[in-house]
Protein backbone atom coordinates (compact mmCIF):
# COMPACT_ATOMS: atom_id res chain seq x y z
CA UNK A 1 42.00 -2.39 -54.31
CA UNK A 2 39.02 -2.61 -52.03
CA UNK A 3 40.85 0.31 -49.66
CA UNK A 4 37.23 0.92 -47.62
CA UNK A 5 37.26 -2.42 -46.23
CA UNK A 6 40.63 -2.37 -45.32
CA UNK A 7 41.63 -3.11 -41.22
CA UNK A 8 42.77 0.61 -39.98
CA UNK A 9 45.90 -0.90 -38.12
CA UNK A 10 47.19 -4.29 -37.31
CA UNK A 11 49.75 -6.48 -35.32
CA UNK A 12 51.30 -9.93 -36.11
CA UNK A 13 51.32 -12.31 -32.56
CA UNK A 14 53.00 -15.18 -33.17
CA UNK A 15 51.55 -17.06 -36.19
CA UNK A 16 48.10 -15.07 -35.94
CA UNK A 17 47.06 -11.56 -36.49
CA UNK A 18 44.80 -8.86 -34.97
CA UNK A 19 43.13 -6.47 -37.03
CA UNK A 20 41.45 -3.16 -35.78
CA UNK A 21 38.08 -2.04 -37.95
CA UNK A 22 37.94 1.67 -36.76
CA UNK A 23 34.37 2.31 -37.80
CA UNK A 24 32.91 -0.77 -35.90
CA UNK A 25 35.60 -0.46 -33.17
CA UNK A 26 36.18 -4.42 -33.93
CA UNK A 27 39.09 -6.20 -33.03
CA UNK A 28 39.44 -9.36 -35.29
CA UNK A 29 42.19 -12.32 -34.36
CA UNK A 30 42.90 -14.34 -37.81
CA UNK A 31 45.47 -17.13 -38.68
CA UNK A 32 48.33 -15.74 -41.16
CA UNK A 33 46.76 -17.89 -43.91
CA UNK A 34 43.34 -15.79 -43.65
CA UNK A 35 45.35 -13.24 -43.34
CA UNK A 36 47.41 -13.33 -46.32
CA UNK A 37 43.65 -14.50 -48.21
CA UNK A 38 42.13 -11.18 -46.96
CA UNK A 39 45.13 -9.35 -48.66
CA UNK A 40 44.46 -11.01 -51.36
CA UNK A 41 40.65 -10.63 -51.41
CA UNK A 42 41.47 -6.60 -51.16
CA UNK A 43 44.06 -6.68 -53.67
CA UNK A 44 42.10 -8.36 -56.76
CA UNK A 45 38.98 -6.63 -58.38
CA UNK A 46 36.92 -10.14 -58.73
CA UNK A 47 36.51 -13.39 -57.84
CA UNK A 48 37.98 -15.33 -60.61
CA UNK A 49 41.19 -13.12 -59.94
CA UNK A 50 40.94 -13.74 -56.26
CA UNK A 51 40.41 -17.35 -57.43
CA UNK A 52 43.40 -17.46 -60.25
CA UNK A 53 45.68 -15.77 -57.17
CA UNK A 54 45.06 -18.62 -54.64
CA UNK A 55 45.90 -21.44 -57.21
CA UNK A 56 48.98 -22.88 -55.29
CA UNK A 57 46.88 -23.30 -51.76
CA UNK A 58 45.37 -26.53 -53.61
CA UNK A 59 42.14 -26.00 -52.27
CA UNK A 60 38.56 -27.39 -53.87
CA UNK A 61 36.63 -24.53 -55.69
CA UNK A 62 33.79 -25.19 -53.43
CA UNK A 63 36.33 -24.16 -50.36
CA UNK A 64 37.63 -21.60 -52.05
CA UNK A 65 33.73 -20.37 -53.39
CA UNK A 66 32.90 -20.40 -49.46
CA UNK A 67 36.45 -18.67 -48.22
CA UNK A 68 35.28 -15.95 -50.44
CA UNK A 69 31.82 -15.57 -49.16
CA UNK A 70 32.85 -15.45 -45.93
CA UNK A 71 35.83 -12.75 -45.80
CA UNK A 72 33.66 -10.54 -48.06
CA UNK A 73 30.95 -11.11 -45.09
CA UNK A 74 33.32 -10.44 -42.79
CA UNK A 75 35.10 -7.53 -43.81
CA UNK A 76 31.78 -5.98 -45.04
CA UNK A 77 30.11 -5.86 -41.53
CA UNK A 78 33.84 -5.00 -39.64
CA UNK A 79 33.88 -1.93 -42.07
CA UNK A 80 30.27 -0.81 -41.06
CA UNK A 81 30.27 2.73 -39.02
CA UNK A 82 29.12 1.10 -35.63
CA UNK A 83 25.89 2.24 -34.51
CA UNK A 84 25.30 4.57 -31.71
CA UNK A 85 21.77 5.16 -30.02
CA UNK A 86 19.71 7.65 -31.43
CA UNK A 87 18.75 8.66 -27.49
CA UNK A 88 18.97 12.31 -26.62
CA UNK A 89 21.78 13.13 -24.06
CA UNK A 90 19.83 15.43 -22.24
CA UNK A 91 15.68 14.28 -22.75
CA UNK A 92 15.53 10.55 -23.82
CA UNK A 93 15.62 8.65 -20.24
CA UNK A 94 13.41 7.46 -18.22
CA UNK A 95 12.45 10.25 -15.35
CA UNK A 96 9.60 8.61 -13.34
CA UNK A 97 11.56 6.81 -11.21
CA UNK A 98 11.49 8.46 -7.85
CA UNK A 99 9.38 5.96 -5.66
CA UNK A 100 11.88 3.17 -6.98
CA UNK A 101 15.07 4.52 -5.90
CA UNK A 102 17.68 4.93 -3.47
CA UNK A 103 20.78 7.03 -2.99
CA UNK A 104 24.36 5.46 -1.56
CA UNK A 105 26.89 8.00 0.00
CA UNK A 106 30.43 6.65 -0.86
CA UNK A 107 34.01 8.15 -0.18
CA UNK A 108 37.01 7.10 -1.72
CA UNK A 109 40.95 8.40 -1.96
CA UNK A 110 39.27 11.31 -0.21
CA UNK A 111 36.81 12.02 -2.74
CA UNK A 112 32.65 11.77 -1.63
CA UNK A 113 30.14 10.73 -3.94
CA UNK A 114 26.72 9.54 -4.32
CA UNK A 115 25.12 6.69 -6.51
CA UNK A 116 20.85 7.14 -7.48
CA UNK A 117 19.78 3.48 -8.29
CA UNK A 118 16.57 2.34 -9.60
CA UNK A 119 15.57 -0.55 -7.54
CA UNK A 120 16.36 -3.33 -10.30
CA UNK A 121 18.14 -6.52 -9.19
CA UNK A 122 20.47 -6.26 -12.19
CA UNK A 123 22.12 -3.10 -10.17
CA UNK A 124 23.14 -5.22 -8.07
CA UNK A 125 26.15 -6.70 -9.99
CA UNK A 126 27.21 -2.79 -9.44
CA UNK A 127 26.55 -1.80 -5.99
CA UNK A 128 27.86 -4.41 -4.39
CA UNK A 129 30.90 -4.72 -5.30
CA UNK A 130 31.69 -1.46 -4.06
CA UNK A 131 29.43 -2.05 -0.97
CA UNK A 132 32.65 -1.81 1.45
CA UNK A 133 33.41 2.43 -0.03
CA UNK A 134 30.01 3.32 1.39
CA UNK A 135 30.16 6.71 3.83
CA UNK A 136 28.26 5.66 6.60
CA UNK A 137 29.25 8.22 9.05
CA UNK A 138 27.08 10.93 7.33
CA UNK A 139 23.88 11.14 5.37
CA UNK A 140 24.75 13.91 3.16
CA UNK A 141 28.32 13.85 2.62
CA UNK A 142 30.20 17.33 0.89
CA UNK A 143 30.05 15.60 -3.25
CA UNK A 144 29.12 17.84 -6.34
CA UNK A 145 29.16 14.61 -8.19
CA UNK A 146 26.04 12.66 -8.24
CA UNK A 147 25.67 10.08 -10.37
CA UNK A 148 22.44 7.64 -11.35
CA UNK A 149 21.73 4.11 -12.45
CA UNK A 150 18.64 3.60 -14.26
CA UNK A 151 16.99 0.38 -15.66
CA UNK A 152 13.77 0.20 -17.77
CA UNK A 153 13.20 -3.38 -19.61
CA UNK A 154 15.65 -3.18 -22.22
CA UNK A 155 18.51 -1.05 -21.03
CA UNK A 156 20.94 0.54 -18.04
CA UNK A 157 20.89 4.43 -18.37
CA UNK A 158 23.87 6.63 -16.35
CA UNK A 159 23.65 9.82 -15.54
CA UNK A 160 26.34 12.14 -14.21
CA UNK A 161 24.90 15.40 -12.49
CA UNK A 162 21.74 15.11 -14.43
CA UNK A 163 23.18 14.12 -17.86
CA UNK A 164 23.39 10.76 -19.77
CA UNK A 165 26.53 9.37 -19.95
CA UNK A 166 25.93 5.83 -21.52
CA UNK A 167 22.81 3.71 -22.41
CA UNK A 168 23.60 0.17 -22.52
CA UNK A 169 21.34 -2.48 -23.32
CA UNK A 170 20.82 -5.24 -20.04
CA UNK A 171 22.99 -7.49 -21.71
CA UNK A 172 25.83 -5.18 -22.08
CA UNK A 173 25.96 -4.24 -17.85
CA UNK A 174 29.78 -5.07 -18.00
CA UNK A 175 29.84 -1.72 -20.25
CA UNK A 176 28.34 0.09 -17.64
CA UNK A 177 30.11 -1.39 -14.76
CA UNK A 178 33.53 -0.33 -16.84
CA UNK A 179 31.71 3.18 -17.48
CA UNK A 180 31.26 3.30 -13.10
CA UNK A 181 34.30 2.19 -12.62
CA UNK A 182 36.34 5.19 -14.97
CA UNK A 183 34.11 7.75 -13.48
CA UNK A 184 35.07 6.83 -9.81
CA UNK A 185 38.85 6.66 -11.24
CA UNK A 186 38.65 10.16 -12.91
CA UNK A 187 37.25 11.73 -10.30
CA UNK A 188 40.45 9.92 -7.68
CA UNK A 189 43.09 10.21 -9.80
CA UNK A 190 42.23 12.76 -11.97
CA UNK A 191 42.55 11.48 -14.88
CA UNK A 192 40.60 12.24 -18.43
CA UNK A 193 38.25 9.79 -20.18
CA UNK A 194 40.93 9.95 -22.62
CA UNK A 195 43.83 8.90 -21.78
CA UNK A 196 42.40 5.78 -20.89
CA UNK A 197 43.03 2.82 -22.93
CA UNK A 198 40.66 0.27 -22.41
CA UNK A 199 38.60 -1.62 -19.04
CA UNK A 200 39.69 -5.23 -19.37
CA UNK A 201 36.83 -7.84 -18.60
CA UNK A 202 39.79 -9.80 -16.00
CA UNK A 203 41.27 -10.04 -13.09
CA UNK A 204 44.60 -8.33 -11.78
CA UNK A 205 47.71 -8.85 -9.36
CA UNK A 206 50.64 -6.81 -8.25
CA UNK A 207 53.50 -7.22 -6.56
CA UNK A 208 54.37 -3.22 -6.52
CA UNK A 209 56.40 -3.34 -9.51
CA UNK A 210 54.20 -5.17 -12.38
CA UNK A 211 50.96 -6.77 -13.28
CA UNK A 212 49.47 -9.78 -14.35
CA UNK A 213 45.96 -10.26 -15.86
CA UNK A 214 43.70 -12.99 -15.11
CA UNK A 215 41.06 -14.29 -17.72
CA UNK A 216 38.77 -16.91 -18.00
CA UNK A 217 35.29 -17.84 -18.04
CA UNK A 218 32.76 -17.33 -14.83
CA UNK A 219 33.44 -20.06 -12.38
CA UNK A 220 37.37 -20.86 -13.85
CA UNK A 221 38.91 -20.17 -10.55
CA UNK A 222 39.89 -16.05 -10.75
CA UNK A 223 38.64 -14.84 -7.89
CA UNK A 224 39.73 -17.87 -5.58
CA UNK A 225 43.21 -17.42 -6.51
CA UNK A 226 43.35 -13.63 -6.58
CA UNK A 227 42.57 -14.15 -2.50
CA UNK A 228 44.93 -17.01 -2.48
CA UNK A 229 47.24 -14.77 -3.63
CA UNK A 230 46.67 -11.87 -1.52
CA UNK A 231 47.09 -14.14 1.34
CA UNK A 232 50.37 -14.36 0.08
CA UNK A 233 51.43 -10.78 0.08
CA UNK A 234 50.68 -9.90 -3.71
CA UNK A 235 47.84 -6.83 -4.54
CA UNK A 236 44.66 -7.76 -5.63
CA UNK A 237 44.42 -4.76 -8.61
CA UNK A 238 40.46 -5.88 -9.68
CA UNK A 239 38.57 -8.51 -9.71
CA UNK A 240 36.21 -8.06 -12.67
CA UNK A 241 37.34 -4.99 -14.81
CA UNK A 242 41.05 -3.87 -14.73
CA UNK A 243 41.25 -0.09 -16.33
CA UNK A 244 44.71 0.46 -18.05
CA UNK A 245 45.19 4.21 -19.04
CA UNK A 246 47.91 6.02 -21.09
CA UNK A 247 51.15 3.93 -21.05
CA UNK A 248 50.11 0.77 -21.30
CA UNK A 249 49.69 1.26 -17.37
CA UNK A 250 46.63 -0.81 -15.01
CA UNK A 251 45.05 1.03 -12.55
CA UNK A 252 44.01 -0.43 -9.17
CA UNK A 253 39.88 -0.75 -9.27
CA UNK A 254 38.30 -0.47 -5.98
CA UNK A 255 35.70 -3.21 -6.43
CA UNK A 256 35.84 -5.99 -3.78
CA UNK A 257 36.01 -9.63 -5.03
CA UNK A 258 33.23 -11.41 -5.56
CA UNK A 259 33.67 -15.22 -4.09
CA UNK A 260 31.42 -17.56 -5.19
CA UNK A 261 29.50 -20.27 -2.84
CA UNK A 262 32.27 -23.01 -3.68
CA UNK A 263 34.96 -20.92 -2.51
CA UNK A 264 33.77 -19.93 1.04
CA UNK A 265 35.11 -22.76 3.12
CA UNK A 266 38.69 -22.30 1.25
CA UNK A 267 38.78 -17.98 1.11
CA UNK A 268 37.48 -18.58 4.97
CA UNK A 269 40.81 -20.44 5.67
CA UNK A 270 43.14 -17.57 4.28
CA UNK A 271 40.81 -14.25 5.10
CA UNK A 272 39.52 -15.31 8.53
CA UNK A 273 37.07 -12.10 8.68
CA UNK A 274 35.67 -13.31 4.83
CA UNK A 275 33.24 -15.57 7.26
CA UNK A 276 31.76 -12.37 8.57
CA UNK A 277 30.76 -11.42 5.31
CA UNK A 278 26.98 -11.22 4.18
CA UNK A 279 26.37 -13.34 1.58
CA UNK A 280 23.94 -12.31 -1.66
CA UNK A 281 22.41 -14.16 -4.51
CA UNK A 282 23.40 -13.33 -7.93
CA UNK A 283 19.88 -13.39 -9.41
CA UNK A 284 21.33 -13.77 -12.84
CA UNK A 285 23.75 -16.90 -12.40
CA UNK A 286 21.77 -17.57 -10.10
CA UNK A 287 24.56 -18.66 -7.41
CA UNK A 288 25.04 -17.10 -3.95
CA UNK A 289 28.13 -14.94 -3.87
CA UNK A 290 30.42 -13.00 -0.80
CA UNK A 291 32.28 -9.85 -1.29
CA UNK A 292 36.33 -9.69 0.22
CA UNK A 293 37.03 -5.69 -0.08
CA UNK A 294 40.11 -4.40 -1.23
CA UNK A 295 42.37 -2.82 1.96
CA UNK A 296 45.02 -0.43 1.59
CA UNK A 297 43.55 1.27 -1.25
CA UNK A 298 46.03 4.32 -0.72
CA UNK A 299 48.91 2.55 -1.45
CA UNK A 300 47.59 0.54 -4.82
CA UNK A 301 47.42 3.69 -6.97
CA UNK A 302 50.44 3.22 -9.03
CA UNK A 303 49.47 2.64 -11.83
CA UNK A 304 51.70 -1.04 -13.32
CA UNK A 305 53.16 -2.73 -16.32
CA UNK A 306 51.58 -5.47 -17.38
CA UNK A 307 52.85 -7.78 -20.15
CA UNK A 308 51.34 -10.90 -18.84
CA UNK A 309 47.64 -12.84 -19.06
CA UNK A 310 47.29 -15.64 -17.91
CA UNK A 311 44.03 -17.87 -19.07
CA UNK A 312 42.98 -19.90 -15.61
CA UNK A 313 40.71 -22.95 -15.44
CA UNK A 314 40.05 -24.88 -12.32
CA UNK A 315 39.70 -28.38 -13.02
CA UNK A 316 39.32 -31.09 -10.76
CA UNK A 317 40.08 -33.89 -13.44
CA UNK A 318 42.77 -31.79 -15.71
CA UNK A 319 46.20 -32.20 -15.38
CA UNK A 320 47.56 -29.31 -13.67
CA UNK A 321 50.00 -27.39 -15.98
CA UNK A 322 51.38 -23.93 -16.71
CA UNK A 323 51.68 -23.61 -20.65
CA UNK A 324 52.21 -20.90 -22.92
CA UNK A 325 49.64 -20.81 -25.39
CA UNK A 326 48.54 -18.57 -28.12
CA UNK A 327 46.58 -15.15 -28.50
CA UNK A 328 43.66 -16.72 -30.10
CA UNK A 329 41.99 -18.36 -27.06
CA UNK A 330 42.81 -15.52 -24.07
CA UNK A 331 41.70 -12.44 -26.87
CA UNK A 332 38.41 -14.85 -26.97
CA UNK A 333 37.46 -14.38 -23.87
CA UNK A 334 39.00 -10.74 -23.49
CA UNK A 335 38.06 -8.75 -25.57
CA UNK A 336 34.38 -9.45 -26.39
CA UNK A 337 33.35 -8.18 -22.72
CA UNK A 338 36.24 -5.95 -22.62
CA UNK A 339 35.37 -1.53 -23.48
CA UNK A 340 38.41 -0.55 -25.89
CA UNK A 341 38.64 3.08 -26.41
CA UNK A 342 37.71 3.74 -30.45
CA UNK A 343 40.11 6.39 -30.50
CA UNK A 344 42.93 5.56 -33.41
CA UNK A 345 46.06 6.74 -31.29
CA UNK A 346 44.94 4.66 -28.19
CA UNK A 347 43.58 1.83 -30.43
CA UNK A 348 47.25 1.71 -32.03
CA UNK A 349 48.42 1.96 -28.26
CA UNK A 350 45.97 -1.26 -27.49
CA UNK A 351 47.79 -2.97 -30.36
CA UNK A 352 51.43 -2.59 -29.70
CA UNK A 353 51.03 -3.47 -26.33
CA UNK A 354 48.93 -7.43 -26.94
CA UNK A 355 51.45 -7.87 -29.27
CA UNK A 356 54.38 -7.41 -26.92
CA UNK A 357 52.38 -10.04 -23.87
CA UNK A 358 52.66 -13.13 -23.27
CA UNK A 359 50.18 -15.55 -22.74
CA UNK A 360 49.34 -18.68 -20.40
CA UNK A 361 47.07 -21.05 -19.34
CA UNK A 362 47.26 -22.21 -15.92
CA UNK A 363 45.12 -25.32 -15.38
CA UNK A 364 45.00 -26.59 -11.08
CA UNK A 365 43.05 -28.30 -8.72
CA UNK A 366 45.47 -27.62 -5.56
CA UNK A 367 45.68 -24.43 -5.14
CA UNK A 368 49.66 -24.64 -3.64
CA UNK A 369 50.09 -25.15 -7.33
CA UNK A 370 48.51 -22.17 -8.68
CA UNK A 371 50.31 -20.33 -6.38
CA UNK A 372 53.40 -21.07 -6.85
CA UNK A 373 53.30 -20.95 -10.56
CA UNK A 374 52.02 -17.56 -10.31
CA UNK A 375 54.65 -16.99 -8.19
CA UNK A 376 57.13 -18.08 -10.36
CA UNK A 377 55.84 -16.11 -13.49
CA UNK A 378 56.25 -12.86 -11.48
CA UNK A 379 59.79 -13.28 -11.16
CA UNK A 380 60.08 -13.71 -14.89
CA UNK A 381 60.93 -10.90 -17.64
CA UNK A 382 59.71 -10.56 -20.96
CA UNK A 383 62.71 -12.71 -23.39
């Protein structure tokens, strides 16, 4: 048996699988017919075995010739120890970056801290989300914990107190943002880096008793109806990253939502100071974007079960429908954006609990609808 390119742990969902490559960190969603070909594949010493054990499937030798290239391929690459930067922790960062920065004095649950960023427009998609924590009242508020944003052409460096954290390269920022956005929850909740489980690439509601993630692609409607639904009476948890910690739990993330252009008129309606709001362009989508801040943060940090994700799309030409789906197409879009702890235990953790959700996709174009359906789904329990 090919035992090194075995998946460390796995879950069965449905009629698919999820497979967890500890060396690579990789999380892998396959039908139970790859599946049961990539036991197979790591059961039998060659390829005309492989071949001889697959007889029944009545498949063409040139399928099965490519099947076999590909798993091999596959598991090869999600067996690979995944590579880590080669950056010093305490030297390799840029340090000649004084006459392009610019310090931000923030308080939160109590707790002051400061923010160095290098003046790089890609920073943006961090600072101003958390804009609305800023501590204006002083200019050198009581915080032993500084923290600093770098960029140089190729990558985000963060520092904590003088000491590098995480290098990310630009396309990775959403690693970074999740990297902020645990440090500002350790240091409020006290918490250690690691007891949490993962930071989710979604959206999240409460209602004070459970949670629901939101997923989808930029522009599918997440934001708009995490207001909507605030304007209801439910939390908004996060808008872009939702940390869940030991337990399975989410944790509230102080970010403010970030409403694009279409939306103004319609958040406007709901959130009548929204229109007060300055509005920014994201240079990278290239779209001009308003922030709705959080309130109440005091009473959002109970941490909640979540067992539900709900896929949205906002479609004015779809049929509007609330469906159960699959794994395959939500885990998609979750987890390649998503940070995932590489520890085994809370790996495991990660894996018990996406096989115990359930999953939806909630197409609209009136947004009564997508409220009451999400409505609906919070008064449900898991069958």
């Amino acid at each position: 048996m090919k035992n090194y390119l075995k998946p460390t742990s796995y879950k069965k969902i449905g009629d698919n699988y999820i497979l967890w490559f500890e060396n690579s960190n990789q999380y892998v969603v396959v039908s139970s017919f790859i599946y049961k070909l990539v036991l197979l594949y790591l059961d039998k010493s060659s390829y005309q075995k492989w071949v001889e054990s697959c007889s029944t499937l009545q498949l063409e030798i040139s399928e099965l010739n490519s099947l076999y290239q590909e798993i091999s391929t596959f598991l090869t690459q999600a067996s690979k120890k995944e590579q880590t930067s080669n950056l010093s922790t305490k030297t390799d960062y840029p340090k000649n970056t004084t006459s392009v920065e610019e310090i931000k004095f923030y308080k939160y649950q109590n707790v002051c801290f400061n923010i160095k960023f290098s003046k790089s427009n890609i920073l943006n998609i961090i600072k101003n989300p958390i804009e609305h924590l800023q501590n204006r009242t002083r200019t050198s508020p009581e915080s032993k914990i500084h923290f600093q944003l770098i960029c140089d052409k190729n990558h985000i460096y963060f520092l904590k107190n003088n000491n590098l954290i995480s290098i990310e390269p630009l396309n990775r920022i959403h690693y970074i943002q999740g990297k902020v956005t645990m440090e500002i929850l350790k240091l409020t909740n006290q918490i250690e880096e690691s007891k949490f489980i993962a930071t989710f690439h979604s959206a999240a509601i409460g209602n004070g008793k459970k949670g629901i993630l939101l997923t989808g692609i930029s522009g599918s409607g997440k934001s708009t109806l995490s207001a909507l639904l605030a304007s209801q009476g439910f939390d908004i948890l996060s808008d872009d990253l939702t940390p869940m910690v030991e337990g399975n739990l989410i944790l509230s993330n102080p970010s403010a939502l970030s409403i694009k252009e279409g939306a103004f008129n319609t958040i406007e309606s709901t959130h009548p100071n929204f229109r007060n709001s300055g509005t920014v362009l994201n240079l990278k989508k290239n779209i001009k974007v308003k922030y709705l801040p959080l309130k109440k943060f005091s009473d959002r940090n109970t941490p909640l079960p979540c067992h539900q994700i709900i896929k949205v799309n906002y479609s004015k030409k779809s049929k509007e429908s609330l469906k159960k789906i699959n794994c395959n197409s939500i885990l998609d879009t979750l987890i390649p954006d998503s940070w995932i702890s590489p520890k085994k235990e809370n790996a495991e953790s990660f894996l018990n609990w996406i096989s115990q959700c359930q999953f939806y996709e909630l197409t609209y174009n009136e947004n009564q609808f997508a409220i009451d359906q999400v409505k609906a789904l919070f008064k449900t329990t898991l069958s």
